[in-house]
Protein backbone atom coordinates (compact mmCIF):
# COMPACT_ATOMS: atom_id res chain seq x y z
CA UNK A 1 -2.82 -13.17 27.63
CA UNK A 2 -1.33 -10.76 24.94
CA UNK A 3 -3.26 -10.45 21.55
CA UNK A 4 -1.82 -10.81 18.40
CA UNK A 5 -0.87 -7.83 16.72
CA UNK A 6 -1.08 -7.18 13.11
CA UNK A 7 1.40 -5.09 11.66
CA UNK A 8 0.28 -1.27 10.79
CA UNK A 9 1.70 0.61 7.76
CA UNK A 10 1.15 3.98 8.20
CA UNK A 11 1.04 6.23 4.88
CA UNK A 12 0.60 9.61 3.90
CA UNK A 13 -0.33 11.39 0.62
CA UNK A 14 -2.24 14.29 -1.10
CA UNK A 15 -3.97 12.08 -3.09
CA UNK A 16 -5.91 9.29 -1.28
CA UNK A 17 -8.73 8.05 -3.47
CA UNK A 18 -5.47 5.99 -5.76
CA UNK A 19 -3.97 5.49 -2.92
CA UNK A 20 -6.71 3.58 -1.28
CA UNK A 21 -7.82 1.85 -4.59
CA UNK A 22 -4.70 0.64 -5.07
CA UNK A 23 -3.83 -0.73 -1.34
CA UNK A 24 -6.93 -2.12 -0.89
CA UNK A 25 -6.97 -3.99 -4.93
CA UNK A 26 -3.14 -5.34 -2.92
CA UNK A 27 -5.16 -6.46 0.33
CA UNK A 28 -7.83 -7.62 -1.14
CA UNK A 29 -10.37 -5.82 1.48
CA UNK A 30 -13.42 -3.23 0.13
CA UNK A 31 -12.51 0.42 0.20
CA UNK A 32 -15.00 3.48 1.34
CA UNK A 33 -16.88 4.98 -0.90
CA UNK A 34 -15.44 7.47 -1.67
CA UNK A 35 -12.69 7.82 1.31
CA UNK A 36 -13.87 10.86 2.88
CA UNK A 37 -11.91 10.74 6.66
CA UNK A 38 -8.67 12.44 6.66
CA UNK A 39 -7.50 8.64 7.95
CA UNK A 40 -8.56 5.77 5.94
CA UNK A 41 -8.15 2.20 7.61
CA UNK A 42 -7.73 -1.06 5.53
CA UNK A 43 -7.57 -4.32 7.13
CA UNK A 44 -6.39 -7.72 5.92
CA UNK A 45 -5.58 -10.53 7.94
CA UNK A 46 -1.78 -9.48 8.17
CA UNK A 47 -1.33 -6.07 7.74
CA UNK A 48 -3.42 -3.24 8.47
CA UNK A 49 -2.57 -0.16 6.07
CA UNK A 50 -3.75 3.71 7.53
CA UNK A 51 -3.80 6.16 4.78
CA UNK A 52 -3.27 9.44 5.91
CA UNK A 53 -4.83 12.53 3.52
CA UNK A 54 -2.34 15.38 3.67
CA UNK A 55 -2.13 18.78 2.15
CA UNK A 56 1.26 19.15 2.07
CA UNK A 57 2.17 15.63 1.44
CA UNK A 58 5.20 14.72 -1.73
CA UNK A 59 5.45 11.88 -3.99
CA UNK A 60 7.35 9.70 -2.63
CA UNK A 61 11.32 9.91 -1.91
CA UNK A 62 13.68 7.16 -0.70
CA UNK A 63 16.22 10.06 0.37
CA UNK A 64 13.96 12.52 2.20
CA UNK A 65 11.57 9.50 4.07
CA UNK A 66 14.42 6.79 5.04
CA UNK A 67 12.22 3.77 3.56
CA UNK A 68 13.31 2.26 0.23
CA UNK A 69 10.45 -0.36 -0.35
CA UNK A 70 8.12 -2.38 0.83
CA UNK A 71 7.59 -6.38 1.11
CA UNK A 72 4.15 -8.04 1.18
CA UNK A 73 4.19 -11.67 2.27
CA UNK A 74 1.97 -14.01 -0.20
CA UNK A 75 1.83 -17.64 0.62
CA UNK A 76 1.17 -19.68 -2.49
CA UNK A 77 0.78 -19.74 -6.44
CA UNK A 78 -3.37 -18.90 -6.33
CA UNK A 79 -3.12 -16.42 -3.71
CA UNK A 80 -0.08 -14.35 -5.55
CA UNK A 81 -2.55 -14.69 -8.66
CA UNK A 82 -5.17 -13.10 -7.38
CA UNK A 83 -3.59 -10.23 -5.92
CA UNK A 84 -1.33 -9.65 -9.57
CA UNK A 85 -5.03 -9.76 -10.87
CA UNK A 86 -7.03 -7.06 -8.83
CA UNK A 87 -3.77 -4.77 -9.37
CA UNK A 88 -4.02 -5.28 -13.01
CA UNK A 89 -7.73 -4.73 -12.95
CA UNK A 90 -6.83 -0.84 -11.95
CA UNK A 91 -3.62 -0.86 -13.88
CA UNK A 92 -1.12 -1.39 -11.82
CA UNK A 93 1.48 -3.61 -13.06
CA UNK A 94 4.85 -5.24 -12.13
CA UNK A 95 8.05 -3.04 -13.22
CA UNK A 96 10.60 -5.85 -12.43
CA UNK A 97 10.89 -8.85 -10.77
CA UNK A 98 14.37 -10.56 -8.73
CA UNK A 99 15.19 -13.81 -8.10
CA UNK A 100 15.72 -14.68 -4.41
CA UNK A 101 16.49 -17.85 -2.61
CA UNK A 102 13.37 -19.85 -2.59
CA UNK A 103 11.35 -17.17 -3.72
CA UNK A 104 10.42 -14.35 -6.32
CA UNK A 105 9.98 -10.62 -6.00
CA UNK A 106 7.83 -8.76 -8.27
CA UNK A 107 7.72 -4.92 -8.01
CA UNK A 108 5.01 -2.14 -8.47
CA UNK A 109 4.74 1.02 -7.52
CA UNK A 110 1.81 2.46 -5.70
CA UNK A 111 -0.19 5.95 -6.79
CA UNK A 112 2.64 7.93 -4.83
CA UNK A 113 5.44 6.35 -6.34
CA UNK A 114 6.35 3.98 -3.68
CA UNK A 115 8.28 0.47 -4.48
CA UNK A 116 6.07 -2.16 -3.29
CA UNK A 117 7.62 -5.50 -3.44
CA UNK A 118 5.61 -8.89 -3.47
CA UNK A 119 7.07 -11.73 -2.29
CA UNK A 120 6.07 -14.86 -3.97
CA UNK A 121 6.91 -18.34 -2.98
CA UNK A 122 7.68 -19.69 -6.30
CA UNK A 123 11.28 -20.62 -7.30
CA UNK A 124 12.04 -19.70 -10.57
CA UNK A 125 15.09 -21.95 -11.04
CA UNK A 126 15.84 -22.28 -14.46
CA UNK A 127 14.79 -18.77 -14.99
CA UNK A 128 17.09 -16.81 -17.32
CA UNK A 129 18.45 -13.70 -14.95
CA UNK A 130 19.00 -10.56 -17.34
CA UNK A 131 22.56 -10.46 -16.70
CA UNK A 132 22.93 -13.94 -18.25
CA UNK A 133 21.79 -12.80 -21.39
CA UNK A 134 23.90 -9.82 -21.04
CA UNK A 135 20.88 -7.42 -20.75
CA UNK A 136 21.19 -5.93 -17.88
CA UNK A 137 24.54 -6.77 -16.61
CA UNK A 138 24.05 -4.03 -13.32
CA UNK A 139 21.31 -6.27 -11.50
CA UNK A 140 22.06 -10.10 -12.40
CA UNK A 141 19.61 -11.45 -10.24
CA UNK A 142 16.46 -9.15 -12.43
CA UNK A 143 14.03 -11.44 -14.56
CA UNK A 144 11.32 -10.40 -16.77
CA UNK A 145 8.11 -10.12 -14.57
CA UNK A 146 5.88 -11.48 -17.59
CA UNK A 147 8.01 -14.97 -17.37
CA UNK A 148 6.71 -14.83 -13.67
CA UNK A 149 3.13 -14.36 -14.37
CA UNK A 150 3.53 -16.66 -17.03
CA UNK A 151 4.75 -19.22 -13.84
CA UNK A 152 2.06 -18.30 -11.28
CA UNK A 153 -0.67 -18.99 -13.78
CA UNK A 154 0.92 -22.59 -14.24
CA UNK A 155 1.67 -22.86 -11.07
CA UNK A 156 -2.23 -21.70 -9.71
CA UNK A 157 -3.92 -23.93 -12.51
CA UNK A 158 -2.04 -27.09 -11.56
């Protein structure tokens, strides 16, 4: 019998104490305190995240580390509530959100400068895309992220 294996992201920075705040505000879990191991582990049901302290560790760049962004999986309206909530509780707040197919994508950026995109299962059809409005006629599928949080909250309250 094979166990279930839940996916690992493996990160590494020069400045872990954000970087573990704001991972484990997105997972939900408790964080050491303070992180003192050069590897710090946080574990949620479906994804474990290792943050690796390095001394010689960038910001974060798309062109020198291959990886443009990152998707978190939520499953409903209350759950994507709660984690928009404990990221605004440490400041962290959505720079855009896109329209996709049966679901939403709101975007932050994590203490090293990472996209982190959260994908919530709400359909905002009816949603006014900025390209419509002729705002932002370069990314016609972009929405402001307040008119989503404005929808979870519905959404989550119904």
């Amino acid at each position: 019998m094979t166990a279930l294996v839940t996916p690992t992201l493996h990160l590494l920075t020069y400045r872990p104490e954000p970087m573990v705040t704001w991972w484990a505000a997105l997972l939900g879990v408790e964080q050491p305190d303070p992180p003192r191991a050069r590897v710090t582990t946080l574990s949620a049901l479906t994804l474990t995240v290792l943050i690796e302290r390095s001394d010689i560790a960038l910001d974060y760049h798309r062109e020198a580390c291959g990886v443009t962004w990152i998707a978190v999986g939520l499953h409903d309206a209350t759950a994507s509530l709660t984690v928009t909530h404990r990221l605004a509780v440490i400041g962290s707040h959505p720079h855009r959100a896109t329209l996709h197919p049966g679901y939403t994508r709101l975007w932050y950026l994590d203490p090293n400068g990472a996209d982190v995109a959260l994908d919530i299962a709400i359909d905002m059809a009816g949603a006014t895309p900025a390209a419509a409005t002729g705002d932002d006629p370069l990314f016609p599928d972009e929405v402001d992220p307040a008119d989503v949080l404005a929808q979870l909250r519905e959404r989550a309250s119904r």
